[in-house]
Protein backbone atom coordinates (compact mmCIF):
# COMPACT_ATOMS: atom_id res chain seq x y z
CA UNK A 1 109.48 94.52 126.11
CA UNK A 2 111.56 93.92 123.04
CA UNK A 3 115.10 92.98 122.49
CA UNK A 4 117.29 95.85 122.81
CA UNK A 5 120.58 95.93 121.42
CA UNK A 6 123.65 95.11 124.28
CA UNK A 7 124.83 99.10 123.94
CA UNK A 8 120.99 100.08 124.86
CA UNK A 9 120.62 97.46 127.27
CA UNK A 10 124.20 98.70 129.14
CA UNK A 11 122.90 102.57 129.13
CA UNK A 12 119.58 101.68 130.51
CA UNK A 13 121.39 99.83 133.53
CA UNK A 14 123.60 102.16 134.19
CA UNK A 15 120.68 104.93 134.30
CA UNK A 16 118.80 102.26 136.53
CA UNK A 17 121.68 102.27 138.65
CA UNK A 18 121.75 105.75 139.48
CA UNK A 19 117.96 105.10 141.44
CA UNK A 20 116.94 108.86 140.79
CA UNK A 21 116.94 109.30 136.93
CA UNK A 22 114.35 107.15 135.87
CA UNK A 23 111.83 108.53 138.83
CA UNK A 24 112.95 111.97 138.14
CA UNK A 25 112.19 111.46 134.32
CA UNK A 26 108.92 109.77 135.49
CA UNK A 27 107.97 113.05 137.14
CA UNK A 28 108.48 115.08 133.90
CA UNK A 29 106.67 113.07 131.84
CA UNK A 30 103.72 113.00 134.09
CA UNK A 31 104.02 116.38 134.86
CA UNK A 32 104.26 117.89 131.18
CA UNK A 33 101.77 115.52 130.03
CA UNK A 34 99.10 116.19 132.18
CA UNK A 35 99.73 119.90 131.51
CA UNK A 36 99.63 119.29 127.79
CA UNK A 37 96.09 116.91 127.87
CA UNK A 38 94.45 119.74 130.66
CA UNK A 39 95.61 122.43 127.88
CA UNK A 40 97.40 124.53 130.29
CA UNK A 41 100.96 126.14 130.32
CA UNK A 42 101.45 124.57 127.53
CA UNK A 43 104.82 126.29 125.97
CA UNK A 44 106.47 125.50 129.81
CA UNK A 45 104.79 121.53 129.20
CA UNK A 46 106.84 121.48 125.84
CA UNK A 47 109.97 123.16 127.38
CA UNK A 48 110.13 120.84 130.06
CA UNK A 49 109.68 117.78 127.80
CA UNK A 50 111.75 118.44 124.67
CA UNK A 51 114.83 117.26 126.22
CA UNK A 52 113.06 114.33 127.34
CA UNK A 53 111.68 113.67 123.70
CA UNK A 54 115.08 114.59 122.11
CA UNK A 55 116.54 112.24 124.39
CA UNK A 56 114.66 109.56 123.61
CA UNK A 57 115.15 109.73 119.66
CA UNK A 58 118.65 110.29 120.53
CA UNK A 59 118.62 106.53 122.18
CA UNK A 60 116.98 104.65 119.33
CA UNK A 61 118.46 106.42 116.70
CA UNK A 62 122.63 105.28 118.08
CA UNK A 63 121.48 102.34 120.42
CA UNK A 64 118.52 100.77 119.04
CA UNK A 65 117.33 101.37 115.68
CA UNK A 66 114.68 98.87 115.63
CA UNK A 67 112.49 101.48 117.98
CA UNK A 68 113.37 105.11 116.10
CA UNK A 69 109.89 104.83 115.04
CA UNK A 70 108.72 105.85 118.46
CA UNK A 71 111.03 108.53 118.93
CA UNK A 72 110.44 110.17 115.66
CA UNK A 73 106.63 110.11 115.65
CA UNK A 74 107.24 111.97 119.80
CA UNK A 75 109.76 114.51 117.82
CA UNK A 76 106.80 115.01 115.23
CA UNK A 77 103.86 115.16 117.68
CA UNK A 78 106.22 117.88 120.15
CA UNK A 79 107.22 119.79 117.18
CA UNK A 80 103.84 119.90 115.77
CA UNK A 81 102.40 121.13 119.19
CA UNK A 82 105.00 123.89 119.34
CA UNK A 83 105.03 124.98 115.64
CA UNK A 84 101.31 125.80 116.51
CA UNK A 85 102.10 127.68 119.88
CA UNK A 86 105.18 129.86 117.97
CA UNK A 87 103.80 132.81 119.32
CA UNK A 88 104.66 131.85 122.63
CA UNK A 89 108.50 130.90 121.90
CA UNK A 90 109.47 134.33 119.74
CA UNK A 91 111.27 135.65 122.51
CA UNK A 92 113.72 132.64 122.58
CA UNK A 93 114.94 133.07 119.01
CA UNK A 94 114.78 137.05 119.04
């Protein structure tokens, strides 16, 4: 694993510390991912993991620049899923 900046490194021990984030956020990933690679409920697969996704661009983009990369090619990827699954988020901005 890389060197992460001592900001970074103090968030990610204090989430460590909690001993049900990182599990929980384990769960979601797993979860929403297999949803999104067995191509079903897809639109509740991206709902559940744009936070997640957000989160983590949030993190390298104020903690530890030298990893945005990762979190902006995640924001593209989600983003791309959902702009081509609109249909199923009209509702939300009605």
């Amino acid at each position: 694993m890389p060197e992460m900046a001592e900001g970074a490194v103090a968030f990610m021990m204090s989430m460590g510390k909690t001993g049900y984030l990182f599990p929980t956020i384990a769960v979601i990933e797993i979860t929403g991912g297999g949803l999104l690679i067995a191509g079903r409920m897809i639109p509740f697969a991206l709902v559940i993991l744009a936070p997640i996704v957000y989160n983590i661009l949030m993190f390298h983009v104020l903690l530890d620049p030298s990893g945005v990369m990762v979190g902006i090619i995640l924001s593209v990827s989600l983003g791309w899923i959902a702009w081509n699954r609109k249909e199923s988020f009209t509702g939300l901005f009605k």
